[in-house]
PDB file of N, CA and C in Angstrom:
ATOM      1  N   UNK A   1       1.968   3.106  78.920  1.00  0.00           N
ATOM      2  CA  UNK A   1       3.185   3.915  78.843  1.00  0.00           C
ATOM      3  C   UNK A   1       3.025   4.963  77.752  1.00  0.00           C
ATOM      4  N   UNK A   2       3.328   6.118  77.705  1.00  0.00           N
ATOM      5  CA  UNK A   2       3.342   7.103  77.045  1.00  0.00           C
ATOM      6  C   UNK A   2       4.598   7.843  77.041  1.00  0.00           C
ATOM      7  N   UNK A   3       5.118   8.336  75.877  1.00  0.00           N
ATOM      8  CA  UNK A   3       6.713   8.516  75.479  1.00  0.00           C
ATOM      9  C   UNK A   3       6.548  10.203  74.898  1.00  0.00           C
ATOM     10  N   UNK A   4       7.393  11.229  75.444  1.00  0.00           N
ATOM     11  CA  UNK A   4       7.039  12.561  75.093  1.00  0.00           C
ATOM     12  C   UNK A   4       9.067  12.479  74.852  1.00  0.00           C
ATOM     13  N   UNK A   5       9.109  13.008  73.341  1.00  0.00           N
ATOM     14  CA  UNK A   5      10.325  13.333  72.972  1.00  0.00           C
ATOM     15  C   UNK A   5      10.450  14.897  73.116  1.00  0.00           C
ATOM     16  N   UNK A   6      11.772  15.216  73.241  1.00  0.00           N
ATOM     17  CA  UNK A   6      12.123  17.109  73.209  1.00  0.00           C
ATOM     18  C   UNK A   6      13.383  16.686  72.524  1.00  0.00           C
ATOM     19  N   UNK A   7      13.716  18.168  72.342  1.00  0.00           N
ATOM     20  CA  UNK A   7      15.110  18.423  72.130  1.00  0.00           C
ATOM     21  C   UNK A   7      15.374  18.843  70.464  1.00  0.00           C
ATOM     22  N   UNK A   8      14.585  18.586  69.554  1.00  0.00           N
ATOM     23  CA  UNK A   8      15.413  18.851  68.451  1.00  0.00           C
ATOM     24  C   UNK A   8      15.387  20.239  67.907  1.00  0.00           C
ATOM     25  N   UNK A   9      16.130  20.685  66.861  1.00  0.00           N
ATOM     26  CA  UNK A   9      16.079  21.902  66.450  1.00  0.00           C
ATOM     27  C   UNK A   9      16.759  21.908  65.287  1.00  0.00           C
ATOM     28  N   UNK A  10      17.273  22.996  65.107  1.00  0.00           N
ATOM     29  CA  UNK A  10      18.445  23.411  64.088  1.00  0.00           C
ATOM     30  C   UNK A  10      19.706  23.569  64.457  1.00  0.00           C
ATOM     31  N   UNK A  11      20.632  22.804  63.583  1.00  0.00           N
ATOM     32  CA  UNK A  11      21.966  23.310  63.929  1.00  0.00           C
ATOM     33  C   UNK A  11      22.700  23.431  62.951  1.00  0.00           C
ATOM     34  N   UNK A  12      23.844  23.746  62.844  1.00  0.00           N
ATOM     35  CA  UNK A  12      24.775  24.038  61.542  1.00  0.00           C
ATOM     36  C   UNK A  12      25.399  22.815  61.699  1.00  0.00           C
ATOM     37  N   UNK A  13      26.397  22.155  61.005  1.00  0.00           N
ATOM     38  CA  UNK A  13      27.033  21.244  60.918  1.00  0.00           C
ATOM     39  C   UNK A  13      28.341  21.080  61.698  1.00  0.00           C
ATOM     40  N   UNK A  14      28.606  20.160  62.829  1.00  0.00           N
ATOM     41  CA  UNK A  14      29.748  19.598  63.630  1.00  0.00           C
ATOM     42  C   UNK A  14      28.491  20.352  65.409  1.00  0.00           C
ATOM     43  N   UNK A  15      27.601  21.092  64.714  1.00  0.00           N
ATOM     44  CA  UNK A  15      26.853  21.126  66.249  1.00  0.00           C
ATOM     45  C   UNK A  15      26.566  19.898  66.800  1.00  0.00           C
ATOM     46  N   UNK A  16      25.731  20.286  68.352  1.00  0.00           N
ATOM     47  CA  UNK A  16      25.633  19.413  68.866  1.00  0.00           C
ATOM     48  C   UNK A  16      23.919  19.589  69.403  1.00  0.00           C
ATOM     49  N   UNK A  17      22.997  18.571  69.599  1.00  0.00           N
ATOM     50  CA  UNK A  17      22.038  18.878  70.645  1.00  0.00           C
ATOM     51  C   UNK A  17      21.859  17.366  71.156  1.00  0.00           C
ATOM     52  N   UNK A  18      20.961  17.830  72.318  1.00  0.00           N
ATOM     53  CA  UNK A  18      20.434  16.593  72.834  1.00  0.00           C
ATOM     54  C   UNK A  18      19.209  16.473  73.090  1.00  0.00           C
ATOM     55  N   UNK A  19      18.567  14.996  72.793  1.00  0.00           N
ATOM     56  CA  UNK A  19      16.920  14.882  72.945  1.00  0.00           C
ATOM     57  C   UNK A  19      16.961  14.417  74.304  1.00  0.00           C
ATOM     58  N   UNK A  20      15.845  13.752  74.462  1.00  0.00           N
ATOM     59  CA  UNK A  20      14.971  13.611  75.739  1.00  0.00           C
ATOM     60  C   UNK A  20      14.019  12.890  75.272  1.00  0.00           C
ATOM     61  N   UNK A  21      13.469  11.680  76.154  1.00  0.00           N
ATOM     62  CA  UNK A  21      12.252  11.195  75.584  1.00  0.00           C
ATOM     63  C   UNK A  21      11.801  10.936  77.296  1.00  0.00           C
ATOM     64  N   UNK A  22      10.733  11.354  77.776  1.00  0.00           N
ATOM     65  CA  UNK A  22      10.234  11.179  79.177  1.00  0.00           C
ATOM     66  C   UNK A  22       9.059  10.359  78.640  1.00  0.00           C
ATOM     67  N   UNK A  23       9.705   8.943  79.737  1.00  0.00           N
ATOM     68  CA  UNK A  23       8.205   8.154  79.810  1.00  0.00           C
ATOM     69  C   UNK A  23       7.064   8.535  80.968  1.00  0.00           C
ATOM     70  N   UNK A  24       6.072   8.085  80.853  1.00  0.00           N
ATOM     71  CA  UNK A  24       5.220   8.249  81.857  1.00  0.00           C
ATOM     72  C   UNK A  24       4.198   6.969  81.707  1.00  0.00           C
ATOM     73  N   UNK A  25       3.164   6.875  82.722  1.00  0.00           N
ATOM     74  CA  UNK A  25       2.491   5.520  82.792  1.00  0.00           C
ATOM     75  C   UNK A  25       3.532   4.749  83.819  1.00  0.00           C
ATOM     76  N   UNK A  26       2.995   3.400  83.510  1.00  0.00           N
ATOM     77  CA  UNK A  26       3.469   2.187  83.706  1.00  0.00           C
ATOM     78  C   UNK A  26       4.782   2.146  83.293  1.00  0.00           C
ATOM     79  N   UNK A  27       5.805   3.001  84.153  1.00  0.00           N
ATOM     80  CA  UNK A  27       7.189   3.159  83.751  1.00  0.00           C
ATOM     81  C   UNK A  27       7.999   1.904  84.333  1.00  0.00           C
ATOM     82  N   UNK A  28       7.738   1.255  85.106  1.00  0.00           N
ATOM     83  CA  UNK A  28       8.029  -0.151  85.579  1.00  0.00           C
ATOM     84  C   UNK A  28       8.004  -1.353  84.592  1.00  0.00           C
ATOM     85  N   UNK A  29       7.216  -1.110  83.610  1.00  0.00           N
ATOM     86  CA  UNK A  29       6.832  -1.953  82.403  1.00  0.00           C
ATOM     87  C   UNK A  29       7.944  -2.521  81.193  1.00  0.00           C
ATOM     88  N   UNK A  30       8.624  -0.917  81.546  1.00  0.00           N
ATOM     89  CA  UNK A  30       9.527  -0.816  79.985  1.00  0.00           C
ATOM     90  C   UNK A  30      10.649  -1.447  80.327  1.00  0.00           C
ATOM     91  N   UNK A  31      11.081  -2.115  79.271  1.00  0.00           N
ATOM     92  CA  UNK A  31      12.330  -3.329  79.222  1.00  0.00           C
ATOM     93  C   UNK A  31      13.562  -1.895  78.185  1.00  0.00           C
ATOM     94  N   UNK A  32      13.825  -2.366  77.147  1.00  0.00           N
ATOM     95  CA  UNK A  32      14.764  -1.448  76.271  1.00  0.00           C
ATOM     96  C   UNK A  32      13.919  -0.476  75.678  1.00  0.00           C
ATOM     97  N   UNK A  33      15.019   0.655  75.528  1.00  0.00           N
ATOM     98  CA  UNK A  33      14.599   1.461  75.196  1.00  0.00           C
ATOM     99  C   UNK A  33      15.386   2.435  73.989  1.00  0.00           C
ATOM    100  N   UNK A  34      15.050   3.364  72.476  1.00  0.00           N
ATOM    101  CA  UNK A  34      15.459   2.931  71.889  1.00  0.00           C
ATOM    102  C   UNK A  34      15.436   4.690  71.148  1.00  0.00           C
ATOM    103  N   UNK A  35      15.924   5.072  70.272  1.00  0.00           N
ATOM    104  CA  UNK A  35      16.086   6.154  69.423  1.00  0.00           C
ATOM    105  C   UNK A  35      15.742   5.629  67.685  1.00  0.00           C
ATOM    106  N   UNK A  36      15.167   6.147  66.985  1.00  0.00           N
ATOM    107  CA  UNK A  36      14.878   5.961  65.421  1.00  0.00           C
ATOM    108  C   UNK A  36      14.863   7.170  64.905  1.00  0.00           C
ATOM    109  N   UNK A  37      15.039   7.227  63.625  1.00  0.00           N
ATOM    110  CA  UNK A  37      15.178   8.819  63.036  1.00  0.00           C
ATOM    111  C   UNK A  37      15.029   8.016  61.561  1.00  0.00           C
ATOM    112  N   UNK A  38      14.108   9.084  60.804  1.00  0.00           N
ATOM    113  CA  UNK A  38      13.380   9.188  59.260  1.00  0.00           C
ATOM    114  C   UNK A  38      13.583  10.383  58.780  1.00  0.00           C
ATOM    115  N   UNK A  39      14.990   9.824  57.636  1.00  0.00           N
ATOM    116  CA  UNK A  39      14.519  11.462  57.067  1.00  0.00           C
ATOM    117  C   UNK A  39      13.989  11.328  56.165  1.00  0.00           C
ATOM    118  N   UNK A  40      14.491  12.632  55.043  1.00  0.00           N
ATOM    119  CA  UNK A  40      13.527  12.495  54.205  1.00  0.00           C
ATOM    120  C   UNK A  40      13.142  12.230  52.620  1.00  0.00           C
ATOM    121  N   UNK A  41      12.415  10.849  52.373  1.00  0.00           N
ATOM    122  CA  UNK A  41      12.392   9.999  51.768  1.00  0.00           C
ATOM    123  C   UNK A  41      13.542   8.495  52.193  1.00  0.00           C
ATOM    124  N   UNK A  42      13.463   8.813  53.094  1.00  0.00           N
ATOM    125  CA  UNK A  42      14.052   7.591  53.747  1.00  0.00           C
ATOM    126  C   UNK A  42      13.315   6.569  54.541  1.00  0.00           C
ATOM    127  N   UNK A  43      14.538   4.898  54.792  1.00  0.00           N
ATOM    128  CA  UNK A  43      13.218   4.365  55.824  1.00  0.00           C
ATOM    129  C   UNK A  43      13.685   4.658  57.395  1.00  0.00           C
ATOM    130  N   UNK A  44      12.511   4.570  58.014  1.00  0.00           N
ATOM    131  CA  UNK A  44      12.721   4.446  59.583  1.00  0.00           C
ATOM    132  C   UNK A  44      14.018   3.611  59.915  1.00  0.00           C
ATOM    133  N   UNK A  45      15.297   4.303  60.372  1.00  0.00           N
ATOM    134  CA  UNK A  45      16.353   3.779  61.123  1.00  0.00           C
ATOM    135  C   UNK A  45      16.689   3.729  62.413  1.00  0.00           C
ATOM    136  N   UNK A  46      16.816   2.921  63.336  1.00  0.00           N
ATOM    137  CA  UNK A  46      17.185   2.692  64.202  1.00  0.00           C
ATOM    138  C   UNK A  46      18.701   3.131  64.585  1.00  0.00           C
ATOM    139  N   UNK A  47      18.435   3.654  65.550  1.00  0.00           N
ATOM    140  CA  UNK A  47      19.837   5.318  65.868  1.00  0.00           C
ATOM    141  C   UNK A  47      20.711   4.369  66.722  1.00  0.00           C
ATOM    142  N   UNK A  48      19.989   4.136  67.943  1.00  0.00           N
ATOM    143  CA  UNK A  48      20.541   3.544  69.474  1.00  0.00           C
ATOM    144  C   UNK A  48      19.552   2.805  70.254  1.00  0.00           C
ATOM    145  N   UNK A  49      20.384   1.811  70.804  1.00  0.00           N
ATOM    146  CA  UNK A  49      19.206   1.062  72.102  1.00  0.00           C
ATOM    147  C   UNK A  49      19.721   1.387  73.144  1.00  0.00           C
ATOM    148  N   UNK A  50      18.791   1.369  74.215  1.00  0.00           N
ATOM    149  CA  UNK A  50      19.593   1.461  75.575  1.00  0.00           C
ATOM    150  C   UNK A  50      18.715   0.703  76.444  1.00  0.00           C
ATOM    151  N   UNK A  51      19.910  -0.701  76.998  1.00  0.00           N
ATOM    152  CA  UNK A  51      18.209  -1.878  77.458  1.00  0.00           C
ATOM    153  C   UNK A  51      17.699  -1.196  79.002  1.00  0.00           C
ATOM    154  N   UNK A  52      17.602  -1.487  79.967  1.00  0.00           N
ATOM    155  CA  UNK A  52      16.869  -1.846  81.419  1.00  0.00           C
ATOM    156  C   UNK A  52      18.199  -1.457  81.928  1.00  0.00           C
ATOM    157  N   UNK A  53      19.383  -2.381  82.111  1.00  0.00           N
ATOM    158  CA  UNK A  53      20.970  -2.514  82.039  1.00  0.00           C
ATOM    159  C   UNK A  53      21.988  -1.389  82.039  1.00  0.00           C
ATOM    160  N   UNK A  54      21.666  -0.791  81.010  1.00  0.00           N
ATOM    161  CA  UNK A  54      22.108   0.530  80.686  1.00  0.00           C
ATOM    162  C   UNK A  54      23.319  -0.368  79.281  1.00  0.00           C
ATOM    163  N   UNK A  55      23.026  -1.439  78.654  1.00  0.00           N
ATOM    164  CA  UNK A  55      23.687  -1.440  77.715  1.00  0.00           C
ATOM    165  C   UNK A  55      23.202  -0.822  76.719  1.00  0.00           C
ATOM    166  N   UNK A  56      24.115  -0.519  75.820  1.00  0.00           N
ATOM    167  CA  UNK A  56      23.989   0.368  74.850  1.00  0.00           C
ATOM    168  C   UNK A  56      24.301  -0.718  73.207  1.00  0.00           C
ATOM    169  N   UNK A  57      23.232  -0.151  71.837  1.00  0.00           N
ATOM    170  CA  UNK A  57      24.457  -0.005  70.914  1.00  0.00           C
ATOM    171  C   UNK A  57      23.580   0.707  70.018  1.00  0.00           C
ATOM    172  N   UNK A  58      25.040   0.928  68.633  1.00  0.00           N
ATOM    173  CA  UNK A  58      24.665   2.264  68.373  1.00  0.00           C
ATOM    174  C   UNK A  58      24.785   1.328  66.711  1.00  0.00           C
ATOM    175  N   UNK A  59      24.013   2.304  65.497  1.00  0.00           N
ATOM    176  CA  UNK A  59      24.128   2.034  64.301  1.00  0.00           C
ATOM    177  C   UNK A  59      25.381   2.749  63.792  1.00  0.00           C
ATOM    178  N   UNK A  60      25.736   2.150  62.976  1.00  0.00           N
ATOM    179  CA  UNK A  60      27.460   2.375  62.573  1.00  0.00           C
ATOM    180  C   UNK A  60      27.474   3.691  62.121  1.00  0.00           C
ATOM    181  N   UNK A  61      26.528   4.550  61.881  1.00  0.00           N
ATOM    182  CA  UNK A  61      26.320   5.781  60.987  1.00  0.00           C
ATOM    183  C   UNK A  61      26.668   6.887  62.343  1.00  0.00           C
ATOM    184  N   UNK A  62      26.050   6.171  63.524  1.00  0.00           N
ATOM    185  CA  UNK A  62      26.133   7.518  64.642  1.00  0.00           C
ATOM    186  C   UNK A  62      27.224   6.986  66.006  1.00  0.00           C
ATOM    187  N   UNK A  63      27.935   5.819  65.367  1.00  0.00           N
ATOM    188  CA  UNK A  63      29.044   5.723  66.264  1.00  0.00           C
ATOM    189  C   UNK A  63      29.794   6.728  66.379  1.00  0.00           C
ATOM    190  N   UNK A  64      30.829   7.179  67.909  1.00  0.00           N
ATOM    191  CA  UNK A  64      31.635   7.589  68.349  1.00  0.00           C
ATOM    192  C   UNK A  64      31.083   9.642  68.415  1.00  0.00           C
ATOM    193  N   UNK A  65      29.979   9.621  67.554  1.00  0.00           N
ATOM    194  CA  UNK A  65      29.552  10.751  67.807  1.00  0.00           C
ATOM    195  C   UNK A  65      27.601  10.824  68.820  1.00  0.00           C
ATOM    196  N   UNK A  66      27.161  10.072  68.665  1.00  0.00           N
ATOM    197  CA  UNK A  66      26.165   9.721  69.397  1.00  0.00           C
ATOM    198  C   UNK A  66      26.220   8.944  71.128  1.00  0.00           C
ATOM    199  N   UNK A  67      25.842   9.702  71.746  1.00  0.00           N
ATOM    200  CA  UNK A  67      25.558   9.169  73.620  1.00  0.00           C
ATOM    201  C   UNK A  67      23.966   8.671  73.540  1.00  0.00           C
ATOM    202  N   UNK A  68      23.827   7.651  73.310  1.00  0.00           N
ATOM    203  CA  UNK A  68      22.518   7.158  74.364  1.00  0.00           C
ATOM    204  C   UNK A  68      22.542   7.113  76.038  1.00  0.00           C
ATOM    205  N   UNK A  69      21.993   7.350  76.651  1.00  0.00           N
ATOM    206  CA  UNK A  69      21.620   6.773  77.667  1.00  0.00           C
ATOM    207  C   UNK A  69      20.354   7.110  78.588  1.00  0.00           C
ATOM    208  N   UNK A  70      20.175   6.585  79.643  1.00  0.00           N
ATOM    209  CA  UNK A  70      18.906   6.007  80.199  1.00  0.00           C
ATOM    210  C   UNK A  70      19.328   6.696  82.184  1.00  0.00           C
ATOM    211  N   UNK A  71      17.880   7.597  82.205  1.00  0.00           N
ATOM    212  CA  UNK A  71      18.079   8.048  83.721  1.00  0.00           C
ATOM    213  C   UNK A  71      16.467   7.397  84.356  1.00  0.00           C
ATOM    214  N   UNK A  72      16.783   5.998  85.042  1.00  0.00           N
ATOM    215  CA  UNK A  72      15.498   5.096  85.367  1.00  0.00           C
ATOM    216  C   UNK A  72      15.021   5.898  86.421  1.00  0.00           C
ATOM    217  N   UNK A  73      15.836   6.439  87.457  1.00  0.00           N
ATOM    218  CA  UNK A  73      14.473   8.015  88.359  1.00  0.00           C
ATOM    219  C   UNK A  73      14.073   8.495  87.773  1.00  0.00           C
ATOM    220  N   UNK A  74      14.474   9.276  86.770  1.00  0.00           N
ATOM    221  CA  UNK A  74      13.918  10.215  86.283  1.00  0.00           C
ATOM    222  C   UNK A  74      12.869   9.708  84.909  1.00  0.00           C
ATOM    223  N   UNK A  75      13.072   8.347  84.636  1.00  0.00           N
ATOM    224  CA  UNK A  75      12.217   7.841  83.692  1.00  0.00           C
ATOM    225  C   UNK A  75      12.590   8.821  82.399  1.00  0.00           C
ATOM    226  N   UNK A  76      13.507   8.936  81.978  1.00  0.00           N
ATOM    227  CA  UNK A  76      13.969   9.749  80.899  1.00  0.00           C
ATOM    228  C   UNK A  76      14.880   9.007  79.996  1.00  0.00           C
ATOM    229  N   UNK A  77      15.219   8.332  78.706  1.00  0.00           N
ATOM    230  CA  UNK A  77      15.999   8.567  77.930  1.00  0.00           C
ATOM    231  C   UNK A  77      16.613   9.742  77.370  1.00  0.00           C
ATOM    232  N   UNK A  78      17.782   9.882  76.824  1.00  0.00           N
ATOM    233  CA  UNK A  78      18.017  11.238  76.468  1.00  0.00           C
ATOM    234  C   UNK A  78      19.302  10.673  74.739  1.00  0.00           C
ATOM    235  N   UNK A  79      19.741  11.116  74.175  1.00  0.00           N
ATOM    236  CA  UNK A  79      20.602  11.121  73.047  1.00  0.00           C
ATOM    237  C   UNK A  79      21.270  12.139  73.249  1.00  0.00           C
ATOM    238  N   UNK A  80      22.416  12.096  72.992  1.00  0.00           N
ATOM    239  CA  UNK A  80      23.668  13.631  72.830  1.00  0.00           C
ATOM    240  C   UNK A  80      24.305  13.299  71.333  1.00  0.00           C
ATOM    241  N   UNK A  81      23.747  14.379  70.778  1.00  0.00           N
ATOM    242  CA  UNK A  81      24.697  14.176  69.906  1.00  0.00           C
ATOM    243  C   UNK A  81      25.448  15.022  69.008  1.00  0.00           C
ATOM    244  N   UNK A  82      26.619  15.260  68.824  1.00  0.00           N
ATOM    245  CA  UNK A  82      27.900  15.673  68.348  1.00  0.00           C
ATOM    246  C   UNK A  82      28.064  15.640  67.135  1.00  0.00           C
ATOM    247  N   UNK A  83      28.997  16.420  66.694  1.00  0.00           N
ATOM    248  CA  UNK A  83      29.016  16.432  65.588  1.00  0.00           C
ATOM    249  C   UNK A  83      28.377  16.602  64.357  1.00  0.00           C
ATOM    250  N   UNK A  84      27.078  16.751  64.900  1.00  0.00           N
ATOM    251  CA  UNK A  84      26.311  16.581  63.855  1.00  0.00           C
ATOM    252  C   UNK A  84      26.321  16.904  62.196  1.00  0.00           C
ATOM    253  N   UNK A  85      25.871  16.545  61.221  1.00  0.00           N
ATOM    254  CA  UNK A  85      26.021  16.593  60.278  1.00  0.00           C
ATOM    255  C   UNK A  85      24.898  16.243  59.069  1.00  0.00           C
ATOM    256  N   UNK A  86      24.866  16.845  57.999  1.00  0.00           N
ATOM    257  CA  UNK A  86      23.413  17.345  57.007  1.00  0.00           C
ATOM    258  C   UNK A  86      22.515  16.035  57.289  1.00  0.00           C
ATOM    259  N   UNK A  87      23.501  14.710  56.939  1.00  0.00           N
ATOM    260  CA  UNK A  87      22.790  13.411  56.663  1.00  0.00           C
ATOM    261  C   UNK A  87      21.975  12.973  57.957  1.00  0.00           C
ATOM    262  N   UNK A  88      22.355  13.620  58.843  1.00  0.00           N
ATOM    263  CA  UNK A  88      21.617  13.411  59.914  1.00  0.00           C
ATOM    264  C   UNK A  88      20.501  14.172  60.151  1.00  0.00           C
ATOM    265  N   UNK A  89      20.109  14.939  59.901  1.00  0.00           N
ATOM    266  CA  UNK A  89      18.796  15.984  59.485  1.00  0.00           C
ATOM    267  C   UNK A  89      17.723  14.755  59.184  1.00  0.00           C
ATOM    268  N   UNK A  90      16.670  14.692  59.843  1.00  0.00           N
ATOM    269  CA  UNK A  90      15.422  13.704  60.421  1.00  0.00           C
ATOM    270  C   UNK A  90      14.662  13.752  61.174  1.00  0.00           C
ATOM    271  N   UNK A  91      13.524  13.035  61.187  1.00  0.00           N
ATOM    272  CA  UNK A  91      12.592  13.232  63.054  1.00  0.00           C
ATOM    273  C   UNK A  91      12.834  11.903  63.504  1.00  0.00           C
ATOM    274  N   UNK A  92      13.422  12.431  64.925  1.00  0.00           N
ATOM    275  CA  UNK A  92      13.690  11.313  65.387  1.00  0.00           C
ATOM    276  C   UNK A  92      12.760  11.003  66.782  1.00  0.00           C
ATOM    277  N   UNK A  93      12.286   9.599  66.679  1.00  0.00           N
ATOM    278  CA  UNK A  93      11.449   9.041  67.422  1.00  0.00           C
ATOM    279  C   UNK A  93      11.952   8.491  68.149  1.00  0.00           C
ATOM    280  N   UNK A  94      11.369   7.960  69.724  1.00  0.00           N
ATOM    281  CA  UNK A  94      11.612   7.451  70.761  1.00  0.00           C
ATOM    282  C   UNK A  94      10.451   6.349  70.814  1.00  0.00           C
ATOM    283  N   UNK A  95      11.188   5.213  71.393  1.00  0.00           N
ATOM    284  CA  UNK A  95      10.280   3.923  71.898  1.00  0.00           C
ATOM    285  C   UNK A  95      10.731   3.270  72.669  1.00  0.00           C
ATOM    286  N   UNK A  96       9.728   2.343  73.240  1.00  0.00           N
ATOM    287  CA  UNK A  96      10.302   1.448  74.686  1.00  0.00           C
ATOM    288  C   UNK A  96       9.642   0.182  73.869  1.00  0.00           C
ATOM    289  N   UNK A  97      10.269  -0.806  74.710  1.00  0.00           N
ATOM    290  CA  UNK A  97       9.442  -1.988  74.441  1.00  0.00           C
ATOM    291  C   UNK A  97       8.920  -2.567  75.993  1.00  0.00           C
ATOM    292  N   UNK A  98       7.786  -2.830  76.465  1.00  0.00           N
ATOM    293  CA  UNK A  98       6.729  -2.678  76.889  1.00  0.00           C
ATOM    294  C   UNK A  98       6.436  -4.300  77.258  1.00  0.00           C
ATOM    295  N   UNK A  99       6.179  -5.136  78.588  1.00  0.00           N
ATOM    296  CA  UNK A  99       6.274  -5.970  79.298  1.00  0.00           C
ATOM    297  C   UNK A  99       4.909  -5.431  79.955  1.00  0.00           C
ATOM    298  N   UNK A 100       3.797  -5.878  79.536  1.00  0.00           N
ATOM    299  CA  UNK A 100       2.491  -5.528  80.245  1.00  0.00           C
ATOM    300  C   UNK A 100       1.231  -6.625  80.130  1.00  0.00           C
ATOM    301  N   UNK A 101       0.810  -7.658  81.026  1.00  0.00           N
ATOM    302  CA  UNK A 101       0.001  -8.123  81.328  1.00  0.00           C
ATOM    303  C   UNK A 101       0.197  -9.609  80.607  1.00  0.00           C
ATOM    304  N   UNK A 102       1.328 -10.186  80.332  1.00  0.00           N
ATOM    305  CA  UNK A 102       1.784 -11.134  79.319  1.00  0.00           C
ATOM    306  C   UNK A 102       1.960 -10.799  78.582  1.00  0.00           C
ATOM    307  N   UNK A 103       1.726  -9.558  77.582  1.00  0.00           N
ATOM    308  CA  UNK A 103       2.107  -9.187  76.450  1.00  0.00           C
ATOM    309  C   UNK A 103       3.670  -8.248  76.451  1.00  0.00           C
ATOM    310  N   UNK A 104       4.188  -8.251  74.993  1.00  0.00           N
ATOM    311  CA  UNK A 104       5.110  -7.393  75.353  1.00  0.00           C
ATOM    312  C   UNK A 104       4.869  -6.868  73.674  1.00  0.00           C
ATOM    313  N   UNK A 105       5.265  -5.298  73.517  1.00  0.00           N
ATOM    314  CA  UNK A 105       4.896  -4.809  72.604  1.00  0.00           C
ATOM    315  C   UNK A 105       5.935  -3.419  72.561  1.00  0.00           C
ATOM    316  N   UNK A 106       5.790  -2.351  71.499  1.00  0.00           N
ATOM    317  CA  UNK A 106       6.489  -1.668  71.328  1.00  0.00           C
ATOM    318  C   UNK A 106       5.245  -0.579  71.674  1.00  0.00           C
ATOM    319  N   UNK A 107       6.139   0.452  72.610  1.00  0.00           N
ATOM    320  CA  UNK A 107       4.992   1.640  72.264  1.00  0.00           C
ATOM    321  C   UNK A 107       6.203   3.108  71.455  1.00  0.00           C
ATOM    322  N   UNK A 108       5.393   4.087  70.940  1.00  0.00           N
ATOM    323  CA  UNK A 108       6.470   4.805  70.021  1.00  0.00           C
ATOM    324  C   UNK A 108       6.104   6.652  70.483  1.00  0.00           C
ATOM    325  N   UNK A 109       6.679   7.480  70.613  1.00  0.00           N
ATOM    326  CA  UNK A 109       6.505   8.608  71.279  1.00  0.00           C
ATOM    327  C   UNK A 109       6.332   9.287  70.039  1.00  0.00           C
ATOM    328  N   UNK A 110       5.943  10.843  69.809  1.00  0.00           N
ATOM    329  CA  UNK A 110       5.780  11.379  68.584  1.00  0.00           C
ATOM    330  C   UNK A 110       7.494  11.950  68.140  1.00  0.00           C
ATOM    331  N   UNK A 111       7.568  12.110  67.107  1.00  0.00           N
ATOM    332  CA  UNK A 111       8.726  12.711  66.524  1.00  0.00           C
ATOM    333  C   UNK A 111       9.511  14.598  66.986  1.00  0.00           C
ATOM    334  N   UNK A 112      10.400  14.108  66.797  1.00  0.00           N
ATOM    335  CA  UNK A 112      11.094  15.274  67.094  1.00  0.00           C
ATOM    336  C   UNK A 112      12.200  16.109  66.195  1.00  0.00           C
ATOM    337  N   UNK A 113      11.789  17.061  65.138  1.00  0.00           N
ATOM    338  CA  UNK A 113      12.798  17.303  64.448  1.00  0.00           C
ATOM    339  C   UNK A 113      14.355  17.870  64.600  1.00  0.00           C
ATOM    340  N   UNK A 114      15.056  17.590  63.908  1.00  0.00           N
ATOM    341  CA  UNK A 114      16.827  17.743  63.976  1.00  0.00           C
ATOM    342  C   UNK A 114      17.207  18.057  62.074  1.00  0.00           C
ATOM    343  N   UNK A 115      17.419  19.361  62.205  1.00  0.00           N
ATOM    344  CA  UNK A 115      17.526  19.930  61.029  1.00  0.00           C
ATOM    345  C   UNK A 115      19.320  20.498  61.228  1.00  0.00           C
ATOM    346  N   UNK A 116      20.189  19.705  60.252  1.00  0.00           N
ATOM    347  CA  UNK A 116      21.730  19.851  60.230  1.00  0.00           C
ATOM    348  C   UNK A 116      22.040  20.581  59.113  1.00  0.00           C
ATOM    349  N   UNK A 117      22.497  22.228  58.853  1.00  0.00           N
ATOM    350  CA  UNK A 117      22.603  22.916  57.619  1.00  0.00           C
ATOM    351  C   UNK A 117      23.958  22.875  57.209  1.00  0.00           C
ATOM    352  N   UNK A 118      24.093  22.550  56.048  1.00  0.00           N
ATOM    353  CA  UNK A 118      25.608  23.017  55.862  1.00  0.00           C
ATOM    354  C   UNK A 118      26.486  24.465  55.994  1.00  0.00           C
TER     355      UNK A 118
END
């Protein structure tokens, strides 16, 4: 499985954008699937999950302004998110967790920056 994130950029503060993380491979494989964002001098946080299901949850920091969800044709995760704001300025990474040959493992897509200016 291989994980290609889009979407980030610059925005001013209360903007909005949305990522994208397109799997490819062994897209049959992936169980949940998941959003993380590092800024800077920070640790790796976990944003949103979104399982197989289409359940969702979100870290208390990007409730009520953050959309996860999951398009299984299109093998795409995507994030919307609103509001945005400085503290949220990070690269945010995409991952699946991965059901392949008895093993199950995490695979992680490259980063995508989201720069929030005041």
């Amino acid at each position: 499985v291989q994980l290609q994130a889009s979407g980030g950029g610059s925005v001013q503060t209360g903007g909005s954008l949305r990522l994208a993380c397109a799997a490819s491979g062994n897209t049959g494989s992936i169980n949940s699937m998941a959003w993380f964002r590092q800024g800077p001098g920070t640790q790796r946080e976990r944003v949103a999950t979104v399982t197989s299901y289409g359940v969702t949850n979100y870290a208390d920091s990007v409730k009520g302004r953050f959309t996860i969800s999951r398009d299984n044709a299109e093998n795409t995760m995507y994030l919307q998110m609103n509001n945005l704001k400085p503290n949220d300025t990070a690269v945010y990474l995409c991952a699946a967790t991965v059901s392949d040959g008895g093993r199950t493992y995490v695979r992680w897509g490259q980063g995508t920056l989201v720069t929030v200016s005041s």
